[in-house]
PDB file of N, CA and C in Angstrom:
ATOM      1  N   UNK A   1       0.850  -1.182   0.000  1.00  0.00           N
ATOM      2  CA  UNK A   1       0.000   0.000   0.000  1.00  0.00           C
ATOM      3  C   UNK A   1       0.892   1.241   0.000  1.00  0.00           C
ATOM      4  N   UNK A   2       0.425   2.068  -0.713  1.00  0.00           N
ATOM      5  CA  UNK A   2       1.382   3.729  -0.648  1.00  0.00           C
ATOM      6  C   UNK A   2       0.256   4.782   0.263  1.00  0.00           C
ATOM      7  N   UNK A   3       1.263   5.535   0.210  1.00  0.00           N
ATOM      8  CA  UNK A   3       0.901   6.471   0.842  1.00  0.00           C
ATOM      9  C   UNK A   3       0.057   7.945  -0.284  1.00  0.00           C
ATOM     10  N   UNK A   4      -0.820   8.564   0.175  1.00  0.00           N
ATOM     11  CA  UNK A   4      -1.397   9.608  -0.720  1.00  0.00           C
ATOM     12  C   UNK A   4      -1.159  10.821  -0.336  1.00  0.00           C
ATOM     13  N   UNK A   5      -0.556  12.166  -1.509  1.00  0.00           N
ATOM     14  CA  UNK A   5      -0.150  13.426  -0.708  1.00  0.00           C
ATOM     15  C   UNK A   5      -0.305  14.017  -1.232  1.00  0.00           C
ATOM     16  N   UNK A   6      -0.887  15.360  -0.973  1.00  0.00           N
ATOM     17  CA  UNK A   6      -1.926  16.303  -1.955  1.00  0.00           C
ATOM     18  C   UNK A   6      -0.648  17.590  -1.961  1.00  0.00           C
ATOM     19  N   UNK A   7      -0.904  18.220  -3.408  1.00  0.00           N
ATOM     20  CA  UNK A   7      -0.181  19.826  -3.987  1.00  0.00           C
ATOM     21  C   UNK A   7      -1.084  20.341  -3.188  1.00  0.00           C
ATOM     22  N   UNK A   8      -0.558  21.602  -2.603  1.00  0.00           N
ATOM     23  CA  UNK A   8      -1.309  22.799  -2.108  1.00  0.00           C
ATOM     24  C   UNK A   8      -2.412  23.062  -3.595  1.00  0.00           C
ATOM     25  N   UNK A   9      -1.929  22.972  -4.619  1.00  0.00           N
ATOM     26  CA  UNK A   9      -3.333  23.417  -5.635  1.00  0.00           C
ATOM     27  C   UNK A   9      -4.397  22.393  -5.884  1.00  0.00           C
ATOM     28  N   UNK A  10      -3.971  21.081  -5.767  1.00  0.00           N
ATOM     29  CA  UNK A  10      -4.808  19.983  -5.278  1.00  0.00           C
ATOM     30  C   UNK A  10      -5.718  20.104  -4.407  1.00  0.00           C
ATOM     31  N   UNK A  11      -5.231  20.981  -3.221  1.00  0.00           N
ATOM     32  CA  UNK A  11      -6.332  21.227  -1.671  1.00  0.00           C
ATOM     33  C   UNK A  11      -7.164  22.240  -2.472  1.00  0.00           C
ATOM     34  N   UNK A  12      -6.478  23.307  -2.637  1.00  0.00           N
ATOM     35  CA  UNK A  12      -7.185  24.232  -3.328  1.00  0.00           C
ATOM     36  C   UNK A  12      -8.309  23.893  -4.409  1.00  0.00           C
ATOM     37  N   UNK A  13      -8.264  22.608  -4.774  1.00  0.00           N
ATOM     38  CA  UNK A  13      -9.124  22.442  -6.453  1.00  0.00           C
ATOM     39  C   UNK A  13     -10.440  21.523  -5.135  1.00  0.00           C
ATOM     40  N   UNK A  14      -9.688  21.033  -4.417  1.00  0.00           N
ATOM     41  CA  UNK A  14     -11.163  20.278  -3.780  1.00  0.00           C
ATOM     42  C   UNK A  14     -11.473  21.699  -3.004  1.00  0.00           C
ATOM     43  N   UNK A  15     -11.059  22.042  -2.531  1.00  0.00           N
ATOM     44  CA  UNK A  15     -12.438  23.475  -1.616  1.00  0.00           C
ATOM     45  C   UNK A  15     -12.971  23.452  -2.910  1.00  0.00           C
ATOM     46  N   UNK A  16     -12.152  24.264  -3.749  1.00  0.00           N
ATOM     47  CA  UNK A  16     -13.348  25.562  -5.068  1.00  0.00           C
ATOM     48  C   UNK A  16     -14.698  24.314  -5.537  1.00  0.00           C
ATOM     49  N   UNK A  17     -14.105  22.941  -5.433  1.00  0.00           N
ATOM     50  CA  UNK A  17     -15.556  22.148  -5.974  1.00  0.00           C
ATOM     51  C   UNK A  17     -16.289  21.865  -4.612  1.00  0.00           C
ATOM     52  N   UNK A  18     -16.016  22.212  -3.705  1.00  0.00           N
ATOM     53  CA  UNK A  18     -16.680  22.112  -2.490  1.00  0.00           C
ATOM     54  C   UNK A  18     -17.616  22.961  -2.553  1.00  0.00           C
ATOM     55  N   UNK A  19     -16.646  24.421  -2.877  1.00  0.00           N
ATOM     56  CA  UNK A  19     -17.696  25.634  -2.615  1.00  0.00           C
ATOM     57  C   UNK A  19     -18.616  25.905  -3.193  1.00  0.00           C
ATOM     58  N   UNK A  20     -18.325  25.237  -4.920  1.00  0.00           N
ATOM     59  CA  UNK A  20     -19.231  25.121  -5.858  1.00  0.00           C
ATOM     60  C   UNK A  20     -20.332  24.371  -5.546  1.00  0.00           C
ATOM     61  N   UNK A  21     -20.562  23.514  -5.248  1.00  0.00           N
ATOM     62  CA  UNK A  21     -21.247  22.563  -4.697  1.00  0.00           C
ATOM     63  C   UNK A  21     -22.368  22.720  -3.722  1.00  0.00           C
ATOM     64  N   UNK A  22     -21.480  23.581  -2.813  1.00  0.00           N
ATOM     65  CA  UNK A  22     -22.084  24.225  -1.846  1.00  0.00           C
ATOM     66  C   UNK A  22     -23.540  25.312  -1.978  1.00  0.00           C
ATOM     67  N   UNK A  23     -22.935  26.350  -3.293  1.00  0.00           N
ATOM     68  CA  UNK A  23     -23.817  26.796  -3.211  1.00  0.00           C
ATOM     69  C   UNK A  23     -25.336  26.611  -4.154  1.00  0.00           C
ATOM     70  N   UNK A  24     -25.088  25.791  -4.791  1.00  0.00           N
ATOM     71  CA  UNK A  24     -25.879  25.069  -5.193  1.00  0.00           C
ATOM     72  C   UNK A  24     -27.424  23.926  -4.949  1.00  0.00           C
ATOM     73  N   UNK A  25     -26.485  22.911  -4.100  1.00  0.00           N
ATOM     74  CA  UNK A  25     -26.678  22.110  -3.292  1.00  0.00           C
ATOM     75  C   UNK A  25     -26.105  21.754  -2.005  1.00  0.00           C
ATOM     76  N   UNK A  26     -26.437  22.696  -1.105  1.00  0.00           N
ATOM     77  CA  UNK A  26     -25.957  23.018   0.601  1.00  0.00           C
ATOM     78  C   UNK A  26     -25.777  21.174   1.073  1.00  0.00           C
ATOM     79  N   UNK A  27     -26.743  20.274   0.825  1.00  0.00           N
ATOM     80  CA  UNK A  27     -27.066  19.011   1.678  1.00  0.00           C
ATOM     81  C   UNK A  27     -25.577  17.639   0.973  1.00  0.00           C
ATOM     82  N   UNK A  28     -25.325  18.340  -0.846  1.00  0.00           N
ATOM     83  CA  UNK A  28     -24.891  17.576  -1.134  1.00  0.00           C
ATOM     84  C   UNK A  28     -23.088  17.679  -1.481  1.00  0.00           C
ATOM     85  N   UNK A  29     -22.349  18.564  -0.394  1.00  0.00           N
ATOM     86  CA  UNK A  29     -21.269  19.058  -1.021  1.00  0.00           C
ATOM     87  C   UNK A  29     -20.263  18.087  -0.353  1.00  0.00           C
ATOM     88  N   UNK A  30     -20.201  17.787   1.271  1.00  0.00           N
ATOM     89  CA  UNK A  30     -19.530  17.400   2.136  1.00  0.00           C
ATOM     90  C   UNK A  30     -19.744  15.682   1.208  1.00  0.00           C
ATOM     91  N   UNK A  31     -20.669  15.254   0.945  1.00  0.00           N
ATOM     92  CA  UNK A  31     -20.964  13.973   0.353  1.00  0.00           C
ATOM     93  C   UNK A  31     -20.398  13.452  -0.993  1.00  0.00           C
ATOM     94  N   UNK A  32     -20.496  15.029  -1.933  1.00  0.00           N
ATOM     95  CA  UNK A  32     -19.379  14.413  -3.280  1.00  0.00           C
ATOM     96  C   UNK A  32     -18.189  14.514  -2.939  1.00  0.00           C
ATOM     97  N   UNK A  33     -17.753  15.374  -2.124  1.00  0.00           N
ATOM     98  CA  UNK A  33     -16.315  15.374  -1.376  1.00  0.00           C
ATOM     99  C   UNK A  33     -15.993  14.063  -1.118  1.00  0.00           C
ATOM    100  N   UNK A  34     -16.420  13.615  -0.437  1.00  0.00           N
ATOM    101  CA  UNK A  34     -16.168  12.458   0.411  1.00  0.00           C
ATOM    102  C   UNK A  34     -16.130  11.445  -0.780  1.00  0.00           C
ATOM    103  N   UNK A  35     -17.096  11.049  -1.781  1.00  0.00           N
ATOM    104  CA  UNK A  35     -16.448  10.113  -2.996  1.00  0.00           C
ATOM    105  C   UNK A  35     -15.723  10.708  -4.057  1.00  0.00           C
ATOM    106  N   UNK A  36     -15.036  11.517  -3.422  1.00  0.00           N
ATOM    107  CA  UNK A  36     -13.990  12.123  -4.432  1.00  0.00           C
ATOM    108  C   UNK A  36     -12.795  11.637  -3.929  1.00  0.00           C
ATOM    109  N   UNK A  37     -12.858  11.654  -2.319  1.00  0.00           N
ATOM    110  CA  UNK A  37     -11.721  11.385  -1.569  1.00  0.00           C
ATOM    111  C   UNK A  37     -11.393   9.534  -1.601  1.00  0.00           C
ATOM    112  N   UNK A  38     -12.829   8.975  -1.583  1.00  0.00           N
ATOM    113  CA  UNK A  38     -12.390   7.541  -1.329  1.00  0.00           C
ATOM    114  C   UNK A  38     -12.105   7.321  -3.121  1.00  0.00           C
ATOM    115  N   UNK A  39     -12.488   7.945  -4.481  1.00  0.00           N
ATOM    116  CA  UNK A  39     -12.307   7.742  -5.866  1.00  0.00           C
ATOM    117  C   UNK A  39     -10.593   7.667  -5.549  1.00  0.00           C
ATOM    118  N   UNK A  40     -10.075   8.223  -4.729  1.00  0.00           N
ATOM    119  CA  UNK A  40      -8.606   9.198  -4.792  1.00  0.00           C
ATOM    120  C   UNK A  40      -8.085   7.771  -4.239  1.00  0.00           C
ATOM    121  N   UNK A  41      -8.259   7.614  -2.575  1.00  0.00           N
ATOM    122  CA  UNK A  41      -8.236   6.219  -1.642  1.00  0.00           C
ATOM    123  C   UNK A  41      -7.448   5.207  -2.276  1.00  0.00           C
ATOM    124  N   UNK A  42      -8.829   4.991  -3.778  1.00  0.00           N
ATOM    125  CA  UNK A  42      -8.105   3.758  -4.035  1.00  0.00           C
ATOM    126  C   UNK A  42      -7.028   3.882  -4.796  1.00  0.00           C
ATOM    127  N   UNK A  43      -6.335   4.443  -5.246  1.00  0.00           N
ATOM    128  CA  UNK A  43      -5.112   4.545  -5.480  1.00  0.00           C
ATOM    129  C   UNK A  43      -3.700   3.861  -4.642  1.00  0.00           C
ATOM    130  N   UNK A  44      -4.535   3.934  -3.532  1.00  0.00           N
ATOM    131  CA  UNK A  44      -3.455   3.266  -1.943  1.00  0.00           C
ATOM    132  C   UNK A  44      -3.450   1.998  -2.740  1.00  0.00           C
ATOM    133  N   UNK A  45      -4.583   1.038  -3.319  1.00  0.00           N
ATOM    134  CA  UNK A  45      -4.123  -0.526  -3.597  1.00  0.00           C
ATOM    135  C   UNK A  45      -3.914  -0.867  -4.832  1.00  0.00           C
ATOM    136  N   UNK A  46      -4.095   0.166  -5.696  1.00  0.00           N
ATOM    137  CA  UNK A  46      -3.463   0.080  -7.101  1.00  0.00           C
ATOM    138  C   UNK A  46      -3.130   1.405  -7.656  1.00  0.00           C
ATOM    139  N   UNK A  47      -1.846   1.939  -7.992  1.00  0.00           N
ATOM    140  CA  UNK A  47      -1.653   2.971  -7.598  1.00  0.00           C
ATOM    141  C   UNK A  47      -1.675   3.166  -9.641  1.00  0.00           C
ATOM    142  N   UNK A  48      -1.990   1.953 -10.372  1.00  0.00           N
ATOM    143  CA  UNK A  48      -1.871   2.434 -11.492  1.00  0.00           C
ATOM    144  C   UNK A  48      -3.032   2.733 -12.323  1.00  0.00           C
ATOM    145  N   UNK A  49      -3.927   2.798 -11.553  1.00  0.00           N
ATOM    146  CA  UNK A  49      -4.980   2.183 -12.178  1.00  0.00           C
ATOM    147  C   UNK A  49      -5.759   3.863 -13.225  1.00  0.00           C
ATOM    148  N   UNK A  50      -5.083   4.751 -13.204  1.00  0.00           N
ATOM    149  CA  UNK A  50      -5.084   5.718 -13.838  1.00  0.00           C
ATOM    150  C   UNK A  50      -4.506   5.951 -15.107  1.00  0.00           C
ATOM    151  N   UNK A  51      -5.027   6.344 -16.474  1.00  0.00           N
ATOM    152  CA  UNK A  51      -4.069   6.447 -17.678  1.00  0.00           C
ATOM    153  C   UNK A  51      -2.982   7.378 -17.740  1.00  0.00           C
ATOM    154  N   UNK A  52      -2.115   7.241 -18.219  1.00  0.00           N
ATOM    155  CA  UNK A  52      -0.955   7.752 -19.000  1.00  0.00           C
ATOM    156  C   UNK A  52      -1.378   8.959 -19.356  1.00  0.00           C
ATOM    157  N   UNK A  53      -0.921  10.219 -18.318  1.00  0.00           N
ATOM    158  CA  UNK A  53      -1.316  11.557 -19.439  1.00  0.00           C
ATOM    159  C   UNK A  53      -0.547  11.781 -20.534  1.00  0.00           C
ATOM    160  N   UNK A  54      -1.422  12.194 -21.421  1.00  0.00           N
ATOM    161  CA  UNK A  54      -0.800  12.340 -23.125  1.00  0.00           C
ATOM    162  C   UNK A  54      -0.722  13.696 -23.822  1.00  0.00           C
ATOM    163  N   UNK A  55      -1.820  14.820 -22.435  1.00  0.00           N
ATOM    164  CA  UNK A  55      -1.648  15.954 -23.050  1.00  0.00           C
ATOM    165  C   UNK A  55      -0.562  16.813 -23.470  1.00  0.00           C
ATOM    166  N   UNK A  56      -0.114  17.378 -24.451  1.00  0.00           N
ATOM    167  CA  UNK A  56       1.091  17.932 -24.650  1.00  0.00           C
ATOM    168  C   UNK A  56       1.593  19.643 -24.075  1.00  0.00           C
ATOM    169  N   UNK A  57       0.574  20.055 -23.312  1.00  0.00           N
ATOM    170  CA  UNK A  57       0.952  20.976 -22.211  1.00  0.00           C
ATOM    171  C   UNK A  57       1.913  20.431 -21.080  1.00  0.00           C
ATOM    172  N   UNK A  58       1.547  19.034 -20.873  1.00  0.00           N
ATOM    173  CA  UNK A  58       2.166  18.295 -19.495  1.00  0.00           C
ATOM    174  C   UNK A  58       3.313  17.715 -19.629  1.00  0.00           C
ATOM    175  N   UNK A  59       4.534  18.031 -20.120  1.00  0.00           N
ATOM    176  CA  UNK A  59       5.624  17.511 -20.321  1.00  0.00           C
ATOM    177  C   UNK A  59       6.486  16.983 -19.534  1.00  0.00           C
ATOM    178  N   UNK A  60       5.933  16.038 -18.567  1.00  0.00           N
ATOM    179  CA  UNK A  60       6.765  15.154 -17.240  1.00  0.00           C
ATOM    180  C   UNK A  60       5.835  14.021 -17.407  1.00  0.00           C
ATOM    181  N   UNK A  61       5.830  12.875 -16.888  1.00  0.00           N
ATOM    182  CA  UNK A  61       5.286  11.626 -16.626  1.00  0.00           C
ATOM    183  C   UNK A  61       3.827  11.867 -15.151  1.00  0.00           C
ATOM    184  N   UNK A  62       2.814  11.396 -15.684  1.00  0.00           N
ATOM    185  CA  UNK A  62       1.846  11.781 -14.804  1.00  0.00           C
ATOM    186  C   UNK A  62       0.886  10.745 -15.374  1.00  0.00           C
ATOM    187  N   UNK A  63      -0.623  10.352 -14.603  1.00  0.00           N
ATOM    188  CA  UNK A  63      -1.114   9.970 -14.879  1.00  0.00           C
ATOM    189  C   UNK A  63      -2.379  10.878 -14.621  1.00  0.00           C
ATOM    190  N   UNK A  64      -3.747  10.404 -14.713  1.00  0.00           N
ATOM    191  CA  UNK A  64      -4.790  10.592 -14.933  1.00  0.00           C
ATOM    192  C   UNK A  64      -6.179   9.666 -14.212  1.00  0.00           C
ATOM    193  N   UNK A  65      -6.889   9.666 -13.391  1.00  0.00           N
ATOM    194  CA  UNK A  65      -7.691   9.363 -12.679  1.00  0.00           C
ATOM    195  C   UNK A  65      -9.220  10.019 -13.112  1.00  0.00           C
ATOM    196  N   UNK A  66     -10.149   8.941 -13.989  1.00  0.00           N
ATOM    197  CA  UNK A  66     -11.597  10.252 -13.832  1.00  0.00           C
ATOM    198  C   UNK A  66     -12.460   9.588 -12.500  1.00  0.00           C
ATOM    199  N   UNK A  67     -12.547  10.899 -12.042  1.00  0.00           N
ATOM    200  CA  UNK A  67     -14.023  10.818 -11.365  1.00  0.00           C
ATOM    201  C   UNK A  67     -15.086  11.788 -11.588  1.00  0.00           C
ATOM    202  N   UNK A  68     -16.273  11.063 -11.862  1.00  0.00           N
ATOM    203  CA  UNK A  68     -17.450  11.861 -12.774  1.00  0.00           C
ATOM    204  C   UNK A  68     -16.738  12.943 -13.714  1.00  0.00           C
ATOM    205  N   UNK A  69     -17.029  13.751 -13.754  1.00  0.00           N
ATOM    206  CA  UNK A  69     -16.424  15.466 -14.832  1.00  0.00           C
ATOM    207  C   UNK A  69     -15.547  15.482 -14.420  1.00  0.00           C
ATOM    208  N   UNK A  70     -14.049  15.091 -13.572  1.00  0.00           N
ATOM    209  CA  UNK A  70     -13.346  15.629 -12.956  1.00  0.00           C
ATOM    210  C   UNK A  70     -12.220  14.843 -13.290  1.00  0.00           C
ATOM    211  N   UNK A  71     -10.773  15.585 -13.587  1.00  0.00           N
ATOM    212  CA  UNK A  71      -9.850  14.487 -14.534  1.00  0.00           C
ATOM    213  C   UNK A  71      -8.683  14.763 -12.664  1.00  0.00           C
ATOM    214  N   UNK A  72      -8.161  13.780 -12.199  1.00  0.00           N
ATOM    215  CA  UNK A  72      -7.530  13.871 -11.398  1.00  0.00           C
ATOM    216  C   UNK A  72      -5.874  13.796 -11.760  1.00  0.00           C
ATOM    217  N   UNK A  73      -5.540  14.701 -11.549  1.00  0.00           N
ATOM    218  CA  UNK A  73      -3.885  14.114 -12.201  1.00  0.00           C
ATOM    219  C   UNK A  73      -3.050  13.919 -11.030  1.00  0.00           C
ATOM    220  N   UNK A  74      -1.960  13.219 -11.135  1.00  0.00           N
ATOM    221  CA  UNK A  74      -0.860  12.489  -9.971  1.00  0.00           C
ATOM    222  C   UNK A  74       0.096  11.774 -10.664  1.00  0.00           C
ATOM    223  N   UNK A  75       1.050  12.223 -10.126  1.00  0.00           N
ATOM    224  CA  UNK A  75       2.118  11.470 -10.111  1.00  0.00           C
ATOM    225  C   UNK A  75       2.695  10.067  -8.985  1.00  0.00           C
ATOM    226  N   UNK A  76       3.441   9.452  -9.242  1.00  0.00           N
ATOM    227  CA  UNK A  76       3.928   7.930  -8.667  1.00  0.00           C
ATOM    228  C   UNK A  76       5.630   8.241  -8.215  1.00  0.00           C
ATOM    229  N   UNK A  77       5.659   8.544  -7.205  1.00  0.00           N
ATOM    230  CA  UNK A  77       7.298   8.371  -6.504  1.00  0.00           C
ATOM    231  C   UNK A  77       7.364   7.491  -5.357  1.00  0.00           C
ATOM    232  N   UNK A  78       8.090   6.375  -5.782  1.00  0.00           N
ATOM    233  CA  UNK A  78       8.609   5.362  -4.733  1.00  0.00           C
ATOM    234  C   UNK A  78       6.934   4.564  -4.371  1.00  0.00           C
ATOM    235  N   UNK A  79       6.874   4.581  -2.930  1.00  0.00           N
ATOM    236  CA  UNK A  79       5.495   4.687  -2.425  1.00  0.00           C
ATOM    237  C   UNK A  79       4.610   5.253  -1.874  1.00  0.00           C
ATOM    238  N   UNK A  80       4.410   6.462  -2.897  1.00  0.00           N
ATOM    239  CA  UNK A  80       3.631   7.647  -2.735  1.00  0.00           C
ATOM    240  C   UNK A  80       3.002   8.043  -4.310  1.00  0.00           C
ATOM    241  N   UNK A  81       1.645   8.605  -3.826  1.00  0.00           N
ATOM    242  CA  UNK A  81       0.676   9.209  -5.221  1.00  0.00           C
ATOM    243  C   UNK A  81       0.648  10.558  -4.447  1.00  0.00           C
ATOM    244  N   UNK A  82       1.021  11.624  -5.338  1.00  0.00           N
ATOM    245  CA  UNK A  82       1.383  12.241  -5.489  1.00  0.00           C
ATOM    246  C   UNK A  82      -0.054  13.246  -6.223  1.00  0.00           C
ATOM    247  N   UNK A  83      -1.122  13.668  -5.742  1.00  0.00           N
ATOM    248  CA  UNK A  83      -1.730  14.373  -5.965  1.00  0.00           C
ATOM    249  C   UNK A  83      -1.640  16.257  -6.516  1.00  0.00           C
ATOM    250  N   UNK A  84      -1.761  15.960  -8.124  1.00  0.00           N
ATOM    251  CA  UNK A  84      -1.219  17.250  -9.045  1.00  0.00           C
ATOM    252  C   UNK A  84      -2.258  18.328  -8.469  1.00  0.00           C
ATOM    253  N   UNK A  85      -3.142  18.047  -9.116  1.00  0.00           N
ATOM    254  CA  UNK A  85      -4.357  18.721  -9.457  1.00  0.00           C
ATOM    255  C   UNK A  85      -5.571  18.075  -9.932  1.00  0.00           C
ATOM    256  N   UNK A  86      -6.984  18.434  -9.795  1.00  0.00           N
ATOM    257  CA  UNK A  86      -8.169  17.807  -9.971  1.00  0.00           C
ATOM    258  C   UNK A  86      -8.843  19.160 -10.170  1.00  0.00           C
ATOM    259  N   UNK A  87      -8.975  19.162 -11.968  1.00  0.00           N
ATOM    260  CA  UNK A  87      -9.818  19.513 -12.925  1.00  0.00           C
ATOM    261  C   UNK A  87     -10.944  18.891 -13.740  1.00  0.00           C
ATOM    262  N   UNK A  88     -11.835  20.308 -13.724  1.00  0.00           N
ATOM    263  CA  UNK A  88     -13.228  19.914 -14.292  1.00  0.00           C
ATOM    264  C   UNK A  88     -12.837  19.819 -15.870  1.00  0.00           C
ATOM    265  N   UNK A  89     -13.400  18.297 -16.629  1.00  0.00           N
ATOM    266  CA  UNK A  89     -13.165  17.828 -17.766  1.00  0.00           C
ATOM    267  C   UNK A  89     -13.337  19.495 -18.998  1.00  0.00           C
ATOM    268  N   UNK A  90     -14.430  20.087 -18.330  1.00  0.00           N
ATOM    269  CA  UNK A  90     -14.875  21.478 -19.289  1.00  0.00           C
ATOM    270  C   UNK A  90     -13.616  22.919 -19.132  1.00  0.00           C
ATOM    271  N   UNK A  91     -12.883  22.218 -18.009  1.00  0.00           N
ATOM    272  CA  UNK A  91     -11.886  22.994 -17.678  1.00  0.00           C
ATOM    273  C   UNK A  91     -10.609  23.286 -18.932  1.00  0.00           C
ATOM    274  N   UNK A  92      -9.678  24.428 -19.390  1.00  0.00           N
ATOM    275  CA  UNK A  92      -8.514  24.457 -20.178  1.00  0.00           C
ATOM    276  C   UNK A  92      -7.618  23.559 -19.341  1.00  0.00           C
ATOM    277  N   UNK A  93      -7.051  22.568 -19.636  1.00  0.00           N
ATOM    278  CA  UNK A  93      -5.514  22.148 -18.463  1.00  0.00           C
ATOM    279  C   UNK A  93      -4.341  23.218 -18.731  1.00  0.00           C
ATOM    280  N   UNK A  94      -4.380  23.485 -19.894  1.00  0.00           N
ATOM    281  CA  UNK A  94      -3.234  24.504 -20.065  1.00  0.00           C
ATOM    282  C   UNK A  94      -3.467  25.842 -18.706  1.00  0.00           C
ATOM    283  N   UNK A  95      -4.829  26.281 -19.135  1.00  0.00           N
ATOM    284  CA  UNK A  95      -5.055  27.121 -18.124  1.00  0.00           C
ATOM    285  C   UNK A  95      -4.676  27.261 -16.543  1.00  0.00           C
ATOM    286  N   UNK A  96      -5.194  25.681 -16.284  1.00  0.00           N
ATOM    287  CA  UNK A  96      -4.919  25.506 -14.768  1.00  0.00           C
ATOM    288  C   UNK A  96      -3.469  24.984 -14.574  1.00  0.00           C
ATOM    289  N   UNK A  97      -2.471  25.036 -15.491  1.00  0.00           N
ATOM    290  CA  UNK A  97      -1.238  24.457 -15.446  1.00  0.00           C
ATOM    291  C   UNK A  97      -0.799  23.466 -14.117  1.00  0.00           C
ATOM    292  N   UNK A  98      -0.690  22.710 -14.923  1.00  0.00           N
ATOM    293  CA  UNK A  98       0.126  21.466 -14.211  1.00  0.00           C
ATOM    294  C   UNK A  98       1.297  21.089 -13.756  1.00  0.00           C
ATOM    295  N   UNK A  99       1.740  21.425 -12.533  1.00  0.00           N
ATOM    296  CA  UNK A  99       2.809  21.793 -11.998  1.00  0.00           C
ATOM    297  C   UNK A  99       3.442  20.222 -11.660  1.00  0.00           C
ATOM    298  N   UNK A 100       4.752  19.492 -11.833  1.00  0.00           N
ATOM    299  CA  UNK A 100       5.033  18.634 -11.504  1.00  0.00           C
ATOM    300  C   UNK A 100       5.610  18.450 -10.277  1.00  0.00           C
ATOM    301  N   UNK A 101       6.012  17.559  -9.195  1.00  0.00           N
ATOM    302  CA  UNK A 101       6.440  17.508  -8.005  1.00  0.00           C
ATOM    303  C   UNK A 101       7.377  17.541  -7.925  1.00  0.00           C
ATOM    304  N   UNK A 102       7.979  18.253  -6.683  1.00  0.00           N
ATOM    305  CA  UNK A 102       9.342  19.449  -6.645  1.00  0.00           C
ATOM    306  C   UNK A 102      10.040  18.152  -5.807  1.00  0.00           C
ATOM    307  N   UNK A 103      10.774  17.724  -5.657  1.00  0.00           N
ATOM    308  CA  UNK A 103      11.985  16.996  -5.355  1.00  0.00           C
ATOM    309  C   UNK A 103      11.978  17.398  -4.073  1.00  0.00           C
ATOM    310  N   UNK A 104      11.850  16.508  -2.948  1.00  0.00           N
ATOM    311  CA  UNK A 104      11.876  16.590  -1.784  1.00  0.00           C
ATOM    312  C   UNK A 104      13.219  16.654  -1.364  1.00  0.00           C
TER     313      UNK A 104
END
């Protein structure tokens, strides 16, 4: 099993769909959260189970996770997933640029 570790813009991308959510549907925000988080989870027992990103903005090795509209990107170091960013499919990726993980 690995371990899972979120980009500060990662935290940031789950509030803004929180907040979105929120104001919308007050009863149902804390609840898509929550299967966003266990969609994420399983990554702990198969950490590959995400495609090969291919976009050509993203020029490092990353993969790709969907949940519902939402393209999750992460990277794989050692035994750790590595949480990029989690964008809405209607979203630019160029826009929200995809920052790769800084070398600990």
């Amino acid at each position: 099993m690995v371990s899972i570790e979120y980009s500060l813009e990662a935290l940031i991308d789950v509030e803004h769909i929180f907040q979105t959510i929120l104001r919308d549907k007050p009863n149902a925000a804390s609840e898509y959260i929550s299967k966003l988080e266990k969609c994420i989870d399983l990554l702990e027992f198969n950490k590959e189970m995400g495609v090969k990103c291919k976009h050509r903005s993203v020029n490092f090795d990353c993969r790709i996770l969907v949940f519902e509209q939402y393209k999750i990107f992460y990277q794989l170091h050692d035994e750790e997933v590595y949480i990029l960013r989690i964008i809405h499919s209607k979203q630019s990726i160029k826009k929200k640029k995809i920052l790769k993980r800084k070398d600990r």
